[in-house]
N, C-alpha and C. Protein backbone atom coordinates (compact mmCIF):
# COMPACT_ATOMS: atom_id res chain seq x y z
N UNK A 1 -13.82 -15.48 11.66
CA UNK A 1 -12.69 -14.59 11.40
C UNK A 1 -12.69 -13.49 12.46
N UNK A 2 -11.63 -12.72 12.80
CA UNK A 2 -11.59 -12.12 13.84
C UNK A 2 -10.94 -10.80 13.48
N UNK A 3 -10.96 -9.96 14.28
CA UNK A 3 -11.19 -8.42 13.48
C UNK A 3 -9.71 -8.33 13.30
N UNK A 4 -8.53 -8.65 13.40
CA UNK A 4 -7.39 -8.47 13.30
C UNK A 4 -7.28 -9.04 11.73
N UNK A 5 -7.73 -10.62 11.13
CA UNK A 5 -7.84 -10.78 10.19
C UNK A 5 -8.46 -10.34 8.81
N UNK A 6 -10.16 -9.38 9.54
CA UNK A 6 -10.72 -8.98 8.58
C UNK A 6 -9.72 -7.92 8.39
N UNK A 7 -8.91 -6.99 9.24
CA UNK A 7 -8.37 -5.75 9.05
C UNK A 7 -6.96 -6.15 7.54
N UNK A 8 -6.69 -8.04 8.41
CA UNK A 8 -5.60 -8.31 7.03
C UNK A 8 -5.92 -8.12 5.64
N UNK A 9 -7.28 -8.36 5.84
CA UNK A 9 -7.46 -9.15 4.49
C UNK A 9 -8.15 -7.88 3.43
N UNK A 10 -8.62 -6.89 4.39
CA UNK A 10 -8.67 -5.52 3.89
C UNK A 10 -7.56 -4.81 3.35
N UNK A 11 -6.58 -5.11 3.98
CA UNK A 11 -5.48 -4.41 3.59
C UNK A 11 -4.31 -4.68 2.58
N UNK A 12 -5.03 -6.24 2.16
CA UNK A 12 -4.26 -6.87 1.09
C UNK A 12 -4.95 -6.79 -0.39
N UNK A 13 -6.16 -7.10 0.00
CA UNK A 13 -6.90 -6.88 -1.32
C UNK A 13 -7.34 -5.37 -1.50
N UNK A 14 -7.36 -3.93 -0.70
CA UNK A 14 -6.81 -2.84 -1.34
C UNK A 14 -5.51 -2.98 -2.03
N UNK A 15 -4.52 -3.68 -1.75
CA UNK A 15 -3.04 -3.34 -2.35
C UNK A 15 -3.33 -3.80 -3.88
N UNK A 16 -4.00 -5.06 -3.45
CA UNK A 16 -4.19 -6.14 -5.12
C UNK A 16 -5.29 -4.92 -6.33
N UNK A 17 -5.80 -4.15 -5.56
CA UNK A 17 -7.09 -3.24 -6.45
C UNK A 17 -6.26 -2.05 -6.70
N UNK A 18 -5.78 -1.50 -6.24
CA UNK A 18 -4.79 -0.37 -6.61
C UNK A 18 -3.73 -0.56 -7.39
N UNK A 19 -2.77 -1.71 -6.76
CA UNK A 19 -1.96 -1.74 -7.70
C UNK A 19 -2.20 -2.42 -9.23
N UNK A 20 -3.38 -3.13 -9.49
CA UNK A 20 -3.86 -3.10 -10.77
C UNK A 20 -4.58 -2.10 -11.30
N UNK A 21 -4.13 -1.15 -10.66
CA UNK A 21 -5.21 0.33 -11.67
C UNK A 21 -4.27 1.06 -11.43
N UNK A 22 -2.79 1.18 -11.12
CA UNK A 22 -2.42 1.95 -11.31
C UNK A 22 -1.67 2.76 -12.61
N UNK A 23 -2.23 2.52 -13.11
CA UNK A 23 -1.90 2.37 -14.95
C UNK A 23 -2.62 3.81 -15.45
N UNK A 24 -4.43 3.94 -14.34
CA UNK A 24 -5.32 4.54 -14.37
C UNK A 24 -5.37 6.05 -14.36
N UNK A 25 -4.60 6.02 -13.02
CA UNK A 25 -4.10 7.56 -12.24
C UNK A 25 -3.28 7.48 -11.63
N UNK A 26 -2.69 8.31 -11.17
CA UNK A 26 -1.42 8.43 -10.37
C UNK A 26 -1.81 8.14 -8.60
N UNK A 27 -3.39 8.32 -8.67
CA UNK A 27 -3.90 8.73 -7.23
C UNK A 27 -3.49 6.98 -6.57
N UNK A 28 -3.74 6.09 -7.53
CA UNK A 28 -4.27 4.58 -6.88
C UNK A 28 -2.45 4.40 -6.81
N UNK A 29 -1.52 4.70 -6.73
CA UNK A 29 -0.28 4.93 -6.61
C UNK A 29 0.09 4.85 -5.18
N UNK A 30 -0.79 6.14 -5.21
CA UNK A 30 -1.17 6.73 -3.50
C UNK A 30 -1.56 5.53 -2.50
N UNK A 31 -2.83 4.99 -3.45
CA UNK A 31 -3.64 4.78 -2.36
C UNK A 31 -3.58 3.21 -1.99
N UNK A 32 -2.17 2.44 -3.26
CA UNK A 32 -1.28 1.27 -3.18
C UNK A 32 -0.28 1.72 -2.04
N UNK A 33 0.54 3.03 -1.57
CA UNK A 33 0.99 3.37 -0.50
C UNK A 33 0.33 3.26 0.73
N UNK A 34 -0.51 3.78 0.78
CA UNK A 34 -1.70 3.97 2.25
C UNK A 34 -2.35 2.24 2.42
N UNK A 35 -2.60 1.04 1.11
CA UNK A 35 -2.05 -0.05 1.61
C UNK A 35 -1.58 -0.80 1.72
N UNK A 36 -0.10 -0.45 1.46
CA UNK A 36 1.19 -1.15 2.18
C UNK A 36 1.13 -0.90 3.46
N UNK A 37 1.00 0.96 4.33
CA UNK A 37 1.36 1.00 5.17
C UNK A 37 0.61 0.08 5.97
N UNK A 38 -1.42 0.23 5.97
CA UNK A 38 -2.00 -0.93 6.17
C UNK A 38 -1.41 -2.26 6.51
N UNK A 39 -1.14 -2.87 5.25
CA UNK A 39 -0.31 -4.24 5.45
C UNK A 39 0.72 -4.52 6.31
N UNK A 40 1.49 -3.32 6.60
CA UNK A 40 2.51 -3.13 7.38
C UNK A 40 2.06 -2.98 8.72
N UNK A 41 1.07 -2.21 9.69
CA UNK A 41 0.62 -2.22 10.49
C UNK A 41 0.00 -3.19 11.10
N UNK A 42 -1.00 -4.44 9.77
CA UNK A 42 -1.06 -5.61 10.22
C UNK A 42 -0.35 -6.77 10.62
N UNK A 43 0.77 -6.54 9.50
CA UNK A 43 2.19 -7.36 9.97
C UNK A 43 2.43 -7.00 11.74
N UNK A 44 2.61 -5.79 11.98
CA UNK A 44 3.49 -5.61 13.41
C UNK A 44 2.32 -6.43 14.06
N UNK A 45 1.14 -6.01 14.19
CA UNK A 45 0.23 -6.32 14.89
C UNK A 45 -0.21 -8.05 15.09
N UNK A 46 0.11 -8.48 14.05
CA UNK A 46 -0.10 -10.15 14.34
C UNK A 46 1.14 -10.80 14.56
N UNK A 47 2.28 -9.98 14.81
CA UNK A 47 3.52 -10.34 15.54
C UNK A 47 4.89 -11.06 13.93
N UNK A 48 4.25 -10.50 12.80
CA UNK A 48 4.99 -11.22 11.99
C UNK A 48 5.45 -9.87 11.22
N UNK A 49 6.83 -9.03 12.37
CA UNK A 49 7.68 -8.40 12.00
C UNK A 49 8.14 -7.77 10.54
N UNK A 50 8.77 -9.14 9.99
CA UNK A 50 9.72 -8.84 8.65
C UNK A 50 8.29 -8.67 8.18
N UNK A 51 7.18 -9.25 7.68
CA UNK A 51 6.21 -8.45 7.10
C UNK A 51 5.85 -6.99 7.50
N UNK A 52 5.84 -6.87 8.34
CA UNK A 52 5.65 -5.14 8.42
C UNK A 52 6.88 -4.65 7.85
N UNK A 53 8.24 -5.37 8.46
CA UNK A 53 9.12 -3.97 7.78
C UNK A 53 9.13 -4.34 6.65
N UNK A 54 8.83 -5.36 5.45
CA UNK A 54 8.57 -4.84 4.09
C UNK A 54 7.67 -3.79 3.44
N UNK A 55 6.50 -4.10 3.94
CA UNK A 55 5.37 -3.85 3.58
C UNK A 55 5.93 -2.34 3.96
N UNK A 56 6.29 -2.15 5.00
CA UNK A 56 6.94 -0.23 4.96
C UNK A 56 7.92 0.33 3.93
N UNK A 57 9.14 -0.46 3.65
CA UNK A 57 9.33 -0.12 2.42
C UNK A 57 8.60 -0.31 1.35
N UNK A 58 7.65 -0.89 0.80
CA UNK A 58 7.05 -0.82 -0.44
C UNK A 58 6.00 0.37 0.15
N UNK A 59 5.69 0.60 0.94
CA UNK A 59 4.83 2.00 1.11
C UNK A 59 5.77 3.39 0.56
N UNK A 60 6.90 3.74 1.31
CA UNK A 60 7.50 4.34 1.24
C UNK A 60 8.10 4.23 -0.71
N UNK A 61 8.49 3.12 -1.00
CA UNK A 61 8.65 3.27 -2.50
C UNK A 61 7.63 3.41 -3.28
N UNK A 62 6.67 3.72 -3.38
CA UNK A 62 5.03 3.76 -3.73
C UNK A 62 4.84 5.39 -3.40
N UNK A 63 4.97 5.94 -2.47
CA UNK A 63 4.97 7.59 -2.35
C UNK A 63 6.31 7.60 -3.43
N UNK A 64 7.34 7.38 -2.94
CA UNK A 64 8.46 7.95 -4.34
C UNK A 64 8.07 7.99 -5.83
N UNK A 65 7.23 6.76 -6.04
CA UNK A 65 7.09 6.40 -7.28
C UNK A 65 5.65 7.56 -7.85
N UNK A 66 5.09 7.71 -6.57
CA UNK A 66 3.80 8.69 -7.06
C UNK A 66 4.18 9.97 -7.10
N UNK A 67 5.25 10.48 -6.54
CA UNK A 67 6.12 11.75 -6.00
C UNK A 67 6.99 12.17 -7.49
N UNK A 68 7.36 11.12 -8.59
CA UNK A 68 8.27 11.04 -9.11
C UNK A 68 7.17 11.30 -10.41
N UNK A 69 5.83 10.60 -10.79
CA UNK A 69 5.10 10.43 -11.28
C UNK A 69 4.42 12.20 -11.38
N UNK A 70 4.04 12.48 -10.03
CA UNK A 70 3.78 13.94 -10.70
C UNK A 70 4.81 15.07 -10.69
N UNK A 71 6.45 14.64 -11.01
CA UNK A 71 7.34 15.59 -11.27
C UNK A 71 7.17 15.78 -12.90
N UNK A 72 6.76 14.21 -13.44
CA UNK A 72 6.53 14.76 -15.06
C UNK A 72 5.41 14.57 -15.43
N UNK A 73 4.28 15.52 -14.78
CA UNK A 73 3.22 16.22 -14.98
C UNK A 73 1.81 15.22 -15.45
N UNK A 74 2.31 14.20 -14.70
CA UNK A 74 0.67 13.82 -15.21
C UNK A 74 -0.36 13.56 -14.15
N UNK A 75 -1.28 13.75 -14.37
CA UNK A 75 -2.63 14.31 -13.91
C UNK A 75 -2.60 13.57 -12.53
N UNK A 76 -3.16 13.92 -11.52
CA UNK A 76 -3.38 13.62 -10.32
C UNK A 76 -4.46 12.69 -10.60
């Protein structure tokens, strides 16, 4: 495997661990944002585009959703 792949495969199975705990805290919300953008950066980088520009919107809707999450006050 080659470091472009380990970086994929890091950045997919953070998304899969966060976004099943995000039930937990609001933080793994976050930190399902930070990897999309991940995922998204690996997309550009192994040349398969439309995956990055998804993976940027679901980052970007993932800050909204955590943004929106502590407008009605629950715990960081």
């Amino acid at each position: 495997m080659d470091t472009l792949t380990l970086f994929g495969l890091f950045a997919v199975s953070l998304m899969l661990v966060t976004y099943a705990l995000e039930d937990r805290n609001r933080v793994f919300i976050l930190g399902f944002a930070l990897a999309c953008a991940l995922g998204s950066i690996y997309g550009f980088l192994q040349g398969a585009w439309p995956f990055g520009v998804v993976e940027a919107i679901w980052s970007v809707v993932a800050v909204r959703r955590w943004a929106k999450r502590a407008d009605r006050g629950a715990p960081v």
